[in-house]
PDB file of N, CA and C in Angstrom:
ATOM      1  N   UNK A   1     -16.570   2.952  22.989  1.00  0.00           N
ATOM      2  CA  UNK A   1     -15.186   2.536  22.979  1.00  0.00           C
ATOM      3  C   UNK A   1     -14.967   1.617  24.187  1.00  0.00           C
ATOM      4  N   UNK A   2     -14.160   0.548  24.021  1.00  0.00           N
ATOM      5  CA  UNK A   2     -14.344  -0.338  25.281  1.00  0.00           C
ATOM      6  C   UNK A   2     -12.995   0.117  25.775  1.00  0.00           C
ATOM      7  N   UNK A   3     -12.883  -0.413  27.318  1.00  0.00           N
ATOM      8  CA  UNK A   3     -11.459  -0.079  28.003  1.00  0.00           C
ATOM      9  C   UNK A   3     -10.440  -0.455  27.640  1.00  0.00           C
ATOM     10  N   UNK A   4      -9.882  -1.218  26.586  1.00  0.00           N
ATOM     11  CA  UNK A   4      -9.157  -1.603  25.940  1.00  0.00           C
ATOM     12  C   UNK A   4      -8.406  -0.538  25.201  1.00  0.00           C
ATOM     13  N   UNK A   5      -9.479  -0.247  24.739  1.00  0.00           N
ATOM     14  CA  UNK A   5      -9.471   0.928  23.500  1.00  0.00           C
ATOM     15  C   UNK A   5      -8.976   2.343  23.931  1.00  0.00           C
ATOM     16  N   UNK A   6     -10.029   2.463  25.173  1.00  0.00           N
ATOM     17  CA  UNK A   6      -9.480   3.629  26.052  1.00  0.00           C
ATOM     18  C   UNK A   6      -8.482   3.829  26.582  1.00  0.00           C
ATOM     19  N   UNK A   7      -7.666   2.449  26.813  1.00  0.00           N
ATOM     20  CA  UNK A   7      -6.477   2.554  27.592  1.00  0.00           C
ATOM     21  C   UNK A   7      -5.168   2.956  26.524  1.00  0.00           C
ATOM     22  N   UNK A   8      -5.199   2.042  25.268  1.00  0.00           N
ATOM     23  CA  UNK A   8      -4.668   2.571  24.583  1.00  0.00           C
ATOM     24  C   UNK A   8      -4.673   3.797  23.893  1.00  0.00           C
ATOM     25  N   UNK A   9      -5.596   4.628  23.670  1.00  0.00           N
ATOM     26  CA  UNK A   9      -5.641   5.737  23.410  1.00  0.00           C
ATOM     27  C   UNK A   9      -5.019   6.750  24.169  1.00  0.00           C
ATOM     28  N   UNK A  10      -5.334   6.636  25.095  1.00  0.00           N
ATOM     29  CA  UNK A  10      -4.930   7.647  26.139  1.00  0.00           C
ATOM     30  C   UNK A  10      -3.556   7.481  26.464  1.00  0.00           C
ATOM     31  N   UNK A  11      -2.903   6.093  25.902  1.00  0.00           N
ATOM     32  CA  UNK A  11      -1.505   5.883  26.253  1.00  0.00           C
ATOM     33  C   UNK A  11      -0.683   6.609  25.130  1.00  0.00           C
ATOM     34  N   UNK A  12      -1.191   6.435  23.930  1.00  0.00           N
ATOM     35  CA  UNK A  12      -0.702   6.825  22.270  1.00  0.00           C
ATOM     36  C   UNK A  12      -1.015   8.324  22.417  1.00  0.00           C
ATOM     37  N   UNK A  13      -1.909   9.177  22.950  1.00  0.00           N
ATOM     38  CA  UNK A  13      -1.682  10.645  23.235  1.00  0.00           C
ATOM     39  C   UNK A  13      -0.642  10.800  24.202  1.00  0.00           C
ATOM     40  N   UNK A  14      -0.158  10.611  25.032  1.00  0.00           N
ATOM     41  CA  UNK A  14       0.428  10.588  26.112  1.00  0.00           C
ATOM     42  C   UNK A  14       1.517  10.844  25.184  1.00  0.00           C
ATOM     43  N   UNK A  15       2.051   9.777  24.885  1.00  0.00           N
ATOM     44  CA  UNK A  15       3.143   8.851  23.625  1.00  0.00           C
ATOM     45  C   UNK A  15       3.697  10.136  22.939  1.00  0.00           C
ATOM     46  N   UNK A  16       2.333  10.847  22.412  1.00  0.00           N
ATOM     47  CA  UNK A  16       2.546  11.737  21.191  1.00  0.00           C
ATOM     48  C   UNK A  16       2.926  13.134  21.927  1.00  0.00           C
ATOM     49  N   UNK A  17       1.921  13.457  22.826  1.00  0.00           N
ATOM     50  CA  UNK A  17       2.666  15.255  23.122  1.00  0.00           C
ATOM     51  C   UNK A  17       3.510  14.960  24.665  1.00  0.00           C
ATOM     52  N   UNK A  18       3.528  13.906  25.189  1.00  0.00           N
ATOM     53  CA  UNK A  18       4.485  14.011  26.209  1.00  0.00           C
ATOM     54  C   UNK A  18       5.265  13.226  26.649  1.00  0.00           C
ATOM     55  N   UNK A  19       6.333  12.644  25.613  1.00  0.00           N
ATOM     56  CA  UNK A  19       6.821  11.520  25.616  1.00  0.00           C
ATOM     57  C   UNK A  19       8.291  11.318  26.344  1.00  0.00           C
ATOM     58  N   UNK A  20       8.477  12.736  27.119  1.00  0.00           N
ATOM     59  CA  UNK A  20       9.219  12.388  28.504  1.00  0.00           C
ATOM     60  C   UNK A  20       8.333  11.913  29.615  1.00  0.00           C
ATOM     61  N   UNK A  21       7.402  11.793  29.832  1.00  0.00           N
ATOM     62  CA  UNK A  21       6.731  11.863  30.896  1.00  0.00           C
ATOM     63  C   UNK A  21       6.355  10.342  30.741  1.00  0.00           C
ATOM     64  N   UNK A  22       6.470   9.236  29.626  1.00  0.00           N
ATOM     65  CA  UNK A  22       6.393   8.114  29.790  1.00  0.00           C
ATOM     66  C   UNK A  22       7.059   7.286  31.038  1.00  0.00           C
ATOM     67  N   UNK A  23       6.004   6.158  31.321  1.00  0.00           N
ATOM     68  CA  UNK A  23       7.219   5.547  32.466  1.00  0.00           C
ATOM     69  C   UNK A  23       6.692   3.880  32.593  1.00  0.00           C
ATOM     70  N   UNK A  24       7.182   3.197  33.249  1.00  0.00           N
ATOM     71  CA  UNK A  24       7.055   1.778  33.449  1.00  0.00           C
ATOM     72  C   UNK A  24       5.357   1.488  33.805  1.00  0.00           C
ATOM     73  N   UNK A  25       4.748   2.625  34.433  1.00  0.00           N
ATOM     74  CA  UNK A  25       3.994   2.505  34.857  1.00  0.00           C
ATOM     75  C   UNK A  25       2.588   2.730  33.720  1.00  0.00           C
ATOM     76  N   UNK A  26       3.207   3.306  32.595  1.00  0.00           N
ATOM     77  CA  UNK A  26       1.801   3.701  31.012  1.00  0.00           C
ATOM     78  C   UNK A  26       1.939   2.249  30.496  1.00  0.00           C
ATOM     79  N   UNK A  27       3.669   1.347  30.900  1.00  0.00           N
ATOM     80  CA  UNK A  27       3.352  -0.113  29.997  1.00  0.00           C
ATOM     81  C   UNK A  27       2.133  -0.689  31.080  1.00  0.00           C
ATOM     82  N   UNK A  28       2.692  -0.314  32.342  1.00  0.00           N
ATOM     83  CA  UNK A  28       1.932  -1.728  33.081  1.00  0.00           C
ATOM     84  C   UNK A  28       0.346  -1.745  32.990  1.00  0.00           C
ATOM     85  N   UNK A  29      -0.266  -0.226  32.953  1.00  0.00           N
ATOM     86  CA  UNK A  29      -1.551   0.092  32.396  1.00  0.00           C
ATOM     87  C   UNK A  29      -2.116  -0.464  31.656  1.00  0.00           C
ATOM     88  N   UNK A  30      -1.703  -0.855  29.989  1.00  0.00           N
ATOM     89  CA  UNK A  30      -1.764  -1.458  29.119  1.00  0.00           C
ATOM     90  C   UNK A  30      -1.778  -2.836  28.827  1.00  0.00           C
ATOM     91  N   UNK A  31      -1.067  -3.073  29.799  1.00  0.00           N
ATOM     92  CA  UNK A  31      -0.682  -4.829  30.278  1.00  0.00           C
ATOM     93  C   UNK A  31      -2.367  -5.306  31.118  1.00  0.00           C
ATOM     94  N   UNK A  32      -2.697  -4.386  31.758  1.00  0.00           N
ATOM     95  CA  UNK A  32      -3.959  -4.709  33.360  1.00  0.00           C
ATOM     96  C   UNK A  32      -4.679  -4.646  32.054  1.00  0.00           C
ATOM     97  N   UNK A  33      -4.797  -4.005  30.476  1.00  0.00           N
ATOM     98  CA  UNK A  33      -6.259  -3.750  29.887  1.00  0.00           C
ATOM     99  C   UNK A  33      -6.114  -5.082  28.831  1.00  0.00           C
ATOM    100  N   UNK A  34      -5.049  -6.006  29.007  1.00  0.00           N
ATOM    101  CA  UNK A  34      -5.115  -7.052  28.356  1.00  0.00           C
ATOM    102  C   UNK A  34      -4.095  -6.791  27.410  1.00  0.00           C
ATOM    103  N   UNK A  35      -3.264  -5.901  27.269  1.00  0.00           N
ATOM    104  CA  UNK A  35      -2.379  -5.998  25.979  1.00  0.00           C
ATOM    105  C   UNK A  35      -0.818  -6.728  26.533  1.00  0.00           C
ATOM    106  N   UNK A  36      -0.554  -7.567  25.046  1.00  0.00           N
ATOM    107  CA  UNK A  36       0.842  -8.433  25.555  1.00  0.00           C
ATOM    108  C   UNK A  36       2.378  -7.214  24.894  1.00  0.00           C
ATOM    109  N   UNK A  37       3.260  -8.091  25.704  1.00  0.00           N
ATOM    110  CA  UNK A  37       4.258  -7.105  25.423  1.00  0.00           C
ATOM    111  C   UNK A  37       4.244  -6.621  23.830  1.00  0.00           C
ATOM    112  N   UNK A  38       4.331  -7.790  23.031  1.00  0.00           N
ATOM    113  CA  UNK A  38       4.379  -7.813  21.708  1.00  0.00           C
ATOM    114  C   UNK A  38       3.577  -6.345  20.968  1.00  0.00           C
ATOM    115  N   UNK A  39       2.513  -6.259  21.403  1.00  0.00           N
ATOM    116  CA  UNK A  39       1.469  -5.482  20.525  1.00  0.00           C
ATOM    117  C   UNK A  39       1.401  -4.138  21.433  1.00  0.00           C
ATOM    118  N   UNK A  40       2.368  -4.452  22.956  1.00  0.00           N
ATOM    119  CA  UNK A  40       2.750  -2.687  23.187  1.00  0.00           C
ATOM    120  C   UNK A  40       3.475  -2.261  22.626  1.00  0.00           C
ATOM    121  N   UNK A  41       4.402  -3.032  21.752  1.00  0.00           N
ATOM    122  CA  UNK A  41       5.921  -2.603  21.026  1.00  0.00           C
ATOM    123  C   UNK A  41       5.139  -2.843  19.658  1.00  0.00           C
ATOM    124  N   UNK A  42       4.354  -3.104  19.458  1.00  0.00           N
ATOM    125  CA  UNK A  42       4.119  -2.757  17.959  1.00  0.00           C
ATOM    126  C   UNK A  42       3.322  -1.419  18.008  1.00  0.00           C
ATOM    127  N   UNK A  43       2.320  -1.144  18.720  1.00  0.00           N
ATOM    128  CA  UNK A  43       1.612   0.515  18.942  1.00  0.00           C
ATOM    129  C   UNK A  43       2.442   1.305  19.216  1.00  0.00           C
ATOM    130  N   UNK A  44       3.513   1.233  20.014  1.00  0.00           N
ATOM    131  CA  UNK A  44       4.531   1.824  20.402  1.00  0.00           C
ATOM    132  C   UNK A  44       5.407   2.396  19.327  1.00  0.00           C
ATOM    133  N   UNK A  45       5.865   1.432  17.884  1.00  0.00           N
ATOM    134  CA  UNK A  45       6.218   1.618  16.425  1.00  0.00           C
ATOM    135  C   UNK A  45       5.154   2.155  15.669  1.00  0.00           C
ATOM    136  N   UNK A  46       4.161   2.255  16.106  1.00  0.00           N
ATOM    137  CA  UNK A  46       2.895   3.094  15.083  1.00  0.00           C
ATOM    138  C   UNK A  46       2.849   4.086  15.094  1.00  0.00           C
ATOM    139  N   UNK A  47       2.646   4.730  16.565  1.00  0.00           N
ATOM    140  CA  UNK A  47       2.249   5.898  16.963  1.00  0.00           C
ATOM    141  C   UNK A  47       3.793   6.327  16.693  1.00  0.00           C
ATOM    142  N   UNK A  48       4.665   6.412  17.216  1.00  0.00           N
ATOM    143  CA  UNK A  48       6.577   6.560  16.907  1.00  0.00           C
ATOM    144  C   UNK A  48       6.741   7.101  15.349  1.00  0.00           C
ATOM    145  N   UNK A  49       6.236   5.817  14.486  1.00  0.00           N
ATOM    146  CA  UNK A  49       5.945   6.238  13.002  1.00  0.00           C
ATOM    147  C   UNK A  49       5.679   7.775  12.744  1.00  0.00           C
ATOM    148  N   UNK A  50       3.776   7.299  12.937  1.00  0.00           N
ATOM    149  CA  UNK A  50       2.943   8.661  12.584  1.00  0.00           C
ATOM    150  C   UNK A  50       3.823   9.974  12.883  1.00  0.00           C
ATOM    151  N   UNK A  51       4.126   9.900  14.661  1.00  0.00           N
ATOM    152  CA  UNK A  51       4.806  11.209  14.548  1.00  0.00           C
ATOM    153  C   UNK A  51       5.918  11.531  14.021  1.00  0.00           C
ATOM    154  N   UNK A  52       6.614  10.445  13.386  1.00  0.00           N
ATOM    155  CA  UNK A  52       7.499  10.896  12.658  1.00  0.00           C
ATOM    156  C   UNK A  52       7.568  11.371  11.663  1.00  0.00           C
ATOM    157  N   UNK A  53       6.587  10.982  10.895  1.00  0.00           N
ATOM    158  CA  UNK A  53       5.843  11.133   9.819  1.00  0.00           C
ATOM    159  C   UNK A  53       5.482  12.478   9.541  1.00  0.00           C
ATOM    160  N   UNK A  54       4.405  12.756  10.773  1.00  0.00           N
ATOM    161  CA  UNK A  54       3.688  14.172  10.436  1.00  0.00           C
ATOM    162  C   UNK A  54       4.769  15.114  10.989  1.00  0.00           C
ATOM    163  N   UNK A  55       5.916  15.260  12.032  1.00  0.00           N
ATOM    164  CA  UNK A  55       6.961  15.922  12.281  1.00  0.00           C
ATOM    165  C   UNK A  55       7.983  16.709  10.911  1.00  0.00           C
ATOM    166  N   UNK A  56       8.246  15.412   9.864  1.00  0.00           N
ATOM    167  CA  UNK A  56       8.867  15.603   8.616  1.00  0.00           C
ATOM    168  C   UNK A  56       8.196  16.661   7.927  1.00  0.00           C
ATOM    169  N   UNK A  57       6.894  15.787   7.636  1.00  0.00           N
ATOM    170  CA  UNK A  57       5.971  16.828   6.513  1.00  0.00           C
ATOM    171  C   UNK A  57       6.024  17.990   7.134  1.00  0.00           C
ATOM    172  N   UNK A  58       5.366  18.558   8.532  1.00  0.00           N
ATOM    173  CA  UNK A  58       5.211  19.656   9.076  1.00  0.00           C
ATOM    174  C   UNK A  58       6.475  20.670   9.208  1.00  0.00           C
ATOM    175  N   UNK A  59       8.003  20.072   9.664  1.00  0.00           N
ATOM    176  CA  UNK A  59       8.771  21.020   9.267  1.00  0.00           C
ATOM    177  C   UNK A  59       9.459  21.514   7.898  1.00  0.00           C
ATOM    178  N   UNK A  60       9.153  20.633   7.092  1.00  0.00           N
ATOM    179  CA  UNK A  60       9.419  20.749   5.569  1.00  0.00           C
ATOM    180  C   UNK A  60       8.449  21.780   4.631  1.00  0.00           C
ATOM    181  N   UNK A  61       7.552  21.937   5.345  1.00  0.00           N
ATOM    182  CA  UNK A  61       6.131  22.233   4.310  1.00  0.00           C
ATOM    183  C   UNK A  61       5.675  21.508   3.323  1.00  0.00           C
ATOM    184  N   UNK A  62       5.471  19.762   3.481  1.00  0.00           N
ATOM    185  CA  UNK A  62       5.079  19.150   2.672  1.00  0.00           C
ATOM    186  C   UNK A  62       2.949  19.600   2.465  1.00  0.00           C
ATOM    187  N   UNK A  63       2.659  19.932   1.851  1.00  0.00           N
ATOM    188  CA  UNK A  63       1.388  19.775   1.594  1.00  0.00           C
ATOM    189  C   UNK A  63       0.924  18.343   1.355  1.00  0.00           C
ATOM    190  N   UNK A  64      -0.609  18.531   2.427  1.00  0.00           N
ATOM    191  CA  UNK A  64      -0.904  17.232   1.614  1.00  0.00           C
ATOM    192  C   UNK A  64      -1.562  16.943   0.222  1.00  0.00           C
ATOM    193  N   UNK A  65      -1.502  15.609  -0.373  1.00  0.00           N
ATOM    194  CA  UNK A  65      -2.064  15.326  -1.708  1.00  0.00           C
ATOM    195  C   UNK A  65      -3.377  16.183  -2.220  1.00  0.00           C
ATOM    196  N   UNK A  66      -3.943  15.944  -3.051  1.00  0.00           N
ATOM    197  CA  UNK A  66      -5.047  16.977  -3.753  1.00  0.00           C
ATOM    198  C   UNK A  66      -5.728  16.089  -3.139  1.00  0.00           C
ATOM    199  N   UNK A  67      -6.017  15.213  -3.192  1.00  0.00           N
ATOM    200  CA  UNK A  67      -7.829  14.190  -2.715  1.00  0.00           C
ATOM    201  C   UNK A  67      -7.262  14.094  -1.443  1.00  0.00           C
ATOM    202  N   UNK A  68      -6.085  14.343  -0.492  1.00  0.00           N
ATOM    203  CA  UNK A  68      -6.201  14.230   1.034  1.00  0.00           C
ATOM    204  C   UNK A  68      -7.035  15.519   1.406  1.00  0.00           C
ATOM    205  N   UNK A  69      -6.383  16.428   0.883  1.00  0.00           N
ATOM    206  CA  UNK A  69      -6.648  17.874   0.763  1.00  0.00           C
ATOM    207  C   UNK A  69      -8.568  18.081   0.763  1.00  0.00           C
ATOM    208  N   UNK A  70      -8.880  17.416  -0.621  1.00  0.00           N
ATOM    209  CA  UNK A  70     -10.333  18.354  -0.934  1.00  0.00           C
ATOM    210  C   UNK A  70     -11.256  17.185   0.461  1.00  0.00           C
ATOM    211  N   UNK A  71     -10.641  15.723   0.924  1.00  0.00           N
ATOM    212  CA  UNK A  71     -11.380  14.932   1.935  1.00  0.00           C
ATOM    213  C   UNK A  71     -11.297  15.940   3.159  1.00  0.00           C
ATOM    214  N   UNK A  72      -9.793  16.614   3.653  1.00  0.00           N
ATOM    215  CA  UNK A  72     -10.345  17.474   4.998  1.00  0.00           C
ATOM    216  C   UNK A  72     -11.125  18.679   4.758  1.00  0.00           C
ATOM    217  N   UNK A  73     -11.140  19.204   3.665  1.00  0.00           N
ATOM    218  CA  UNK A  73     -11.947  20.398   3.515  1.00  0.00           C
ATOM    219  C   UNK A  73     -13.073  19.973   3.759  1.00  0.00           C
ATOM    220  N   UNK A  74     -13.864  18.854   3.112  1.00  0.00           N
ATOM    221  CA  UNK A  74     -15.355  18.922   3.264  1.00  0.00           C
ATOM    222  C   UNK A  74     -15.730  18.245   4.485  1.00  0.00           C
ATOM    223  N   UNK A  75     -14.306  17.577   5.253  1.00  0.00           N
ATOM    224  CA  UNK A  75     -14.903  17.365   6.464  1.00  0.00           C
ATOM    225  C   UNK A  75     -14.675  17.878   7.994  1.00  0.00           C
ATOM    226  N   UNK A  76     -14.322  19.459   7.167  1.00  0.00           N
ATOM    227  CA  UNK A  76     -14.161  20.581   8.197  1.00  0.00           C
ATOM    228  C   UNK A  76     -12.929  20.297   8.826  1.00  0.00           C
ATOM    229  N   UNK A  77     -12.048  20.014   8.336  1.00  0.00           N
ATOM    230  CA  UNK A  77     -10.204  19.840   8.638  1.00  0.00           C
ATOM    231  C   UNK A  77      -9.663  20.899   8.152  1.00  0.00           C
ATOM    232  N   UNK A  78      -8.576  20.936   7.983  1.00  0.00           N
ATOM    233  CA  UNK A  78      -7.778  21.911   7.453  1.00  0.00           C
ATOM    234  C   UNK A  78      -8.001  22.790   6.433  1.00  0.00           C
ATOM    235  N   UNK A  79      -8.056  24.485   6.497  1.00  0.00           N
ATOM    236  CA  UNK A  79      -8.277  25.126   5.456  1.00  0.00           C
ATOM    237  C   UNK A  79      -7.425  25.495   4.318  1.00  0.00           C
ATOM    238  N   UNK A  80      -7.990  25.855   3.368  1.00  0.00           N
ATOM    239  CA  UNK A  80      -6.924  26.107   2.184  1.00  0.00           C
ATOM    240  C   UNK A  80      -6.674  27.491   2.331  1.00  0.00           C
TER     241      UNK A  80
END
C-alpha cells in the first residue's frame, strides 16, 4: 500500500468510528500525502455515504441479499 493510500485509510477509519475527534489537522495530513481539496470532499462523501448506509441497514435489520450473503459465508464473513 503506498503512503497515499495509507494516509487515506487511516483518515476514513478515523472518519468512521471517531468522527468527533476529526480536526483541521486529519485534512492537512491528507493534503502533505498529495490529496487536493476536491477529492478530500469527495472521500469525505464516500466514507459519510457507506456509514450511512450500513447505520440504516444495521438499525432496521435489513439482511443482506442472497449472493451478498452466500459471497461472505465462503469468505469467512458473516454467519448465518
Amino acid at each position: 500500500m503506498s503512503a497515499e493510500e495509507k494516509a487515506l485509510c487511516e483518515w476514513a477509519v478515523k472518519l468512521t468510528l471517531t468522527p468527533a475527534e476529526m480536526s483541521e489537522e486529519d485534512v492537512q495530513i491528507l493534503e502533505k500525502a498529495g490529496f487536493s481539496q476536491e477529492a478530500i470532499s469527495d472521500a469525505a462523501q464516500v466514507v459519510g455515504y457507506f456509514n450511512y448506509i450500513n447505520r440504516i441497514a444495521d438499525g432496521l435489520g435489513v439482511d443482506l441479499e442472497p449472493e451478498m450473503q452466500k459471497e461472505m459465508n465462503s469468505s469467512g464473513g458473516a454467519n448465518e
